[in-house]
C-alpha atoms as a PDB file:
ATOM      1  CA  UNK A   1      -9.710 -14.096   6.475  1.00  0.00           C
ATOM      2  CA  UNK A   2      -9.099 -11.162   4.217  1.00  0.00           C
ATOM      3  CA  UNK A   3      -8.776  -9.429   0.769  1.00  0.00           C
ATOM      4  CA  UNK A   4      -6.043  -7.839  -1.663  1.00  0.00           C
ATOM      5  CA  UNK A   5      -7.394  -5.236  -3.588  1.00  0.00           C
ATOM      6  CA  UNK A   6      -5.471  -4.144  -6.810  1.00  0.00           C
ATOM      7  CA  UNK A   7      -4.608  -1.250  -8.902  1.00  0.00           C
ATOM      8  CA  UNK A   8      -3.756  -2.785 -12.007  1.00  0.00           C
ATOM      9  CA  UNK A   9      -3.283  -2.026 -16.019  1.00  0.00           C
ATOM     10  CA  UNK A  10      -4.161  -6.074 -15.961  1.00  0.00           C
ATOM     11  CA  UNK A  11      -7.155  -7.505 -17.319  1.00  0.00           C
ATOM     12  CA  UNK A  12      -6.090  -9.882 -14.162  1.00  0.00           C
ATOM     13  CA  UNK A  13      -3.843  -8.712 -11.544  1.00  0.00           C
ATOM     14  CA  UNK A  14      -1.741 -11.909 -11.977  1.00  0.00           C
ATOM     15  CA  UNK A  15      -0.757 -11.041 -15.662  1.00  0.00           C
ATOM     16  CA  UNK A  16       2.447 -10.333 -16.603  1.00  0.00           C
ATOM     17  CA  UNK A  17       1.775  -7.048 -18.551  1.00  0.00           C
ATOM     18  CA  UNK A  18       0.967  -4.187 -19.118  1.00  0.00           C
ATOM     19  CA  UNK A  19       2.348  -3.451 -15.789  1.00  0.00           C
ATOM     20  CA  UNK A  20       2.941  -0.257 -13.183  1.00  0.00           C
ATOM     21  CA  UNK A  21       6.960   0.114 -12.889  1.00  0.00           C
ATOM     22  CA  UNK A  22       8.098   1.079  -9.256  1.00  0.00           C
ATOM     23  CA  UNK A  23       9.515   4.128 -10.700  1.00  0.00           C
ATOM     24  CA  UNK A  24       5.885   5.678 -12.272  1.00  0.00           C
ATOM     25  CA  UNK A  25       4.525   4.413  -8.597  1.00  0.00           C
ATOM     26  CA  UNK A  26       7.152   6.642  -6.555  1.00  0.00           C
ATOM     27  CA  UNK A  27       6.671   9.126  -8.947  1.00  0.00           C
ATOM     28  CA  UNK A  28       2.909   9.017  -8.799  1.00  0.00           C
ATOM     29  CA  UNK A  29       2.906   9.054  -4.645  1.00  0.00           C
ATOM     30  CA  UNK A  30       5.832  11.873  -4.632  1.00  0.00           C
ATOM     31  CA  UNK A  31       3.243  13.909  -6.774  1.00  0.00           C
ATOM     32  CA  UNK A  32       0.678  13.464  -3.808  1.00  0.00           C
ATOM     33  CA  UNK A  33       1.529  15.128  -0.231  1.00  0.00           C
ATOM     34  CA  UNK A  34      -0.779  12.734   1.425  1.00  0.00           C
ATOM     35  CA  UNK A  35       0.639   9.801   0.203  1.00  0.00           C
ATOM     36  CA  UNK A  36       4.508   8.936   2.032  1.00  0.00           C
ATOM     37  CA  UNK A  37       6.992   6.218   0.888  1.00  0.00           C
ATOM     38  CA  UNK A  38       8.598   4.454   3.966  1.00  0.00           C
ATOM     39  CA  UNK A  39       9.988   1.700   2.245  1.00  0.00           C
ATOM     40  CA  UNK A  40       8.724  -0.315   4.877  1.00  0.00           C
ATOM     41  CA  UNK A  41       5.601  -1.512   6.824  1.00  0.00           C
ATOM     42  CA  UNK A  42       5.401  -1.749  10.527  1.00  0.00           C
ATOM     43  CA  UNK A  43       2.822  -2.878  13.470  1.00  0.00           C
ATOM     44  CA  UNK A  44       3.085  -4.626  16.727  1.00  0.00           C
ATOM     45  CA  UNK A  45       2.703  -8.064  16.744  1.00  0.00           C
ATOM     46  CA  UNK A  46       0.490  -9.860  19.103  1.00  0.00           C
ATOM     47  CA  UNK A  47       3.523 -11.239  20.980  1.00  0.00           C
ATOM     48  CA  UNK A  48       4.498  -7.594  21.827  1.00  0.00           C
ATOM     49  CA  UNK A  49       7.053  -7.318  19.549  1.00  0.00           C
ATOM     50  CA  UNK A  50       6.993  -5.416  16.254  1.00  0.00           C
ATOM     51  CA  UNK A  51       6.169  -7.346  12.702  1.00  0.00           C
ATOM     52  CA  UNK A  52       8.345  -4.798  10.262  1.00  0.00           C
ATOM     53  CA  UNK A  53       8.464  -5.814   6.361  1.00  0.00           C
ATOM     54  CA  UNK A  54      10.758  -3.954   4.265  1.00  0.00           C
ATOM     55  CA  UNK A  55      10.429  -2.968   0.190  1.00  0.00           C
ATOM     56  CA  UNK A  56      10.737  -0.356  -2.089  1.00  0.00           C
ATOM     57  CA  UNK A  57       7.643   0.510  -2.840  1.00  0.00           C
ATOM     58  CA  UNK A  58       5.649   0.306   0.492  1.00  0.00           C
ATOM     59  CA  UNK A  59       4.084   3.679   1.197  1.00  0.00           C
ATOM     60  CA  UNK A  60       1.915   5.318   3.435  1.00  0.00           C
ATOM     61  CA  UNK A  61      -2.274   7.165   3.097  1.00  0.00           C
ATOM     62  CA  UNK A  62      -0.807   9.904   5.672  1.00  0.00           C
ATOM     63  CA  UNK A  63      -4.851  11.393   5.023  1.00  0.00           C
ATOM     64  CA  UNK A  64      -6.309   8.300   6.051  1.00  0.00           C
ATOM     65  CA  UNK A  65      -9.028   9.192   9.520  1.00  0.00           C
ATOM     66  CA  UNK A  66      -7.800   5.957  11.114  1.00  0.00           C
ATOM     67  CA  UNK A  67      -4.278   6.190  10.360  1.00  0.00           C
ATOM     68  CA  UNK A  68      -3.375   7.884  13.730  1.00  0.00           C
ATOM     69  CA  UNK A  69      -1.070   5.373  14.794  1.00  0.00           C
ATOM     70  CA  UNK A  70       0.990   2.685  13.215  1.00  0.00           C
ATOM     71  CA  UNK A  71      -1.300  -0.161  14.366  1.00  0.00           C
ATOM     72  CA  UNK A  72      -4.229   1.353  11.715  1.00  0.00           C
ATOM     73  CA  UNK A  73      -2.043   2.786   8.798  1.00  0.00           C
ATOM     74  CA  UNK A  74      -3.491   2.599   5.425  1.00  0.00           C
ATOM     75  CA  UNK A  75      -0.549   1.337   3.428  1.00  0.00           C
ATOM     76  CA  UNK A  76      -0.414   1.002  -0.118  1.00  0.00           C
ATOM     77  CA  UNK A  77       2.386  -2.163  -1.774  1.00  0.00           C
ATOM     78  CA  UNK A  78       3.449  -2.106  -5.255  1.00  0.00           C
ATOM     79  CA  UNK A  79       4.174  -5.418  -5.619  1.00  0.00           C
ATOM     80  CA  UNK A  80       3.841  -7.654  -8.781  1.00  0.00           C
ATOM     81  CA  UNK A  81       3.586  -4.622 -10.800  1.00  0.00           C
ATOM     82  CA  UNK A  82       0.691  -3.793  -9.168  1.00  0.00           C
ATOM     83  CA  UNK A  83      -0.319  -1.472  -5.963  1.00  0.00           C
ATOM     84  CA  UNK A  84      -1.540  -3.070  -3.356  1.00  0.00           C
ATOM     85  CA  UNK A  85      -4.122  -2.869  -0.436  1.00  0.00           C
ATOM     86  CA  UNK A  86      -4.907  -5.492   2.490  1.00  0.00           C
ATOM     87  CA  UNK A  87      -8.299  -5.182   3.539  1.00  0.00           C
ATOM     88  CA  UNK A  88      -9.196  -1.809   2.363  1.00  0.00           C
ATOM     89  CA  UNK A  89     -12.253   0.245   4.231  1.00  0.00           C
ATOM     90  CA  UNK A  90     -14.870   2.380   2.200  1.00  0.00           C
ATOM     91  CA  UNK A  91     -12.621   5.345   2.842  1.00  0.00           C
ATOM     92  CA  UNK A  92      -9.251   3.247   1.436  1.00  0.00           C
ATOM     93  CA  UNK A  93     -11.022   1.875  -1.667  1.00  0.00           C
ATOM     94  CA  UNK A  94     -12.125   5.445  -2.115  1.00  0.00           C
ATOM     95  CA  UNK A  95      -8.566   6.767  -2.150  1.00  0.00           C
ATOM     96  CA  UNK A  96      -7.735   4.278  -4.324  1.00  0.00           C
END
């Protein structure tokens, strides 16, 4: 089991408005040289193949301690008008 955890203008994450537009978010993380858009999110899957998810606004914590590899990446979604993390550490939620 595990957790979202959203940066939101939303009294709840699931409102429509006020929301972040993609564009403020890419212009946000292009404003912050530790922070990389990809476009796209990528691990390997427990079969041995790779699980690869593709959007606009999927980007990358390149400062993250644990982010060495692909497997442990701290990535960051705007999705839903709202940036995303899935089960953020102490060290994510503080970046956040």
């Amino acid at each position: 089991m595990g957790y979202d955890l959203h940066i939101t203008r939303k009294a709840n994450w699931f409102d429509a408005s006020p929301s972040i537009a993609l564009d403020e978010w890419l212009e946000y993380v292009a404003s912050d040289p530790e922070i990389q858009h990809d476009g796209f999110a990528e691990t390997p899957a427990a079969d041995g193949g790779v699980l690869r998810v593709e959007q606009a606004g999927i980007c990358v914590w390149k400062g993250y301690s644990r982010g060495e590899n692909r497997e442990n990446a701290a990535w960051l979604w705007w999705s839903g008008d709202n940036i995303v993390v899935k089960n953020p550490d102490q060290e994510i939620r503080r970046k956040m």
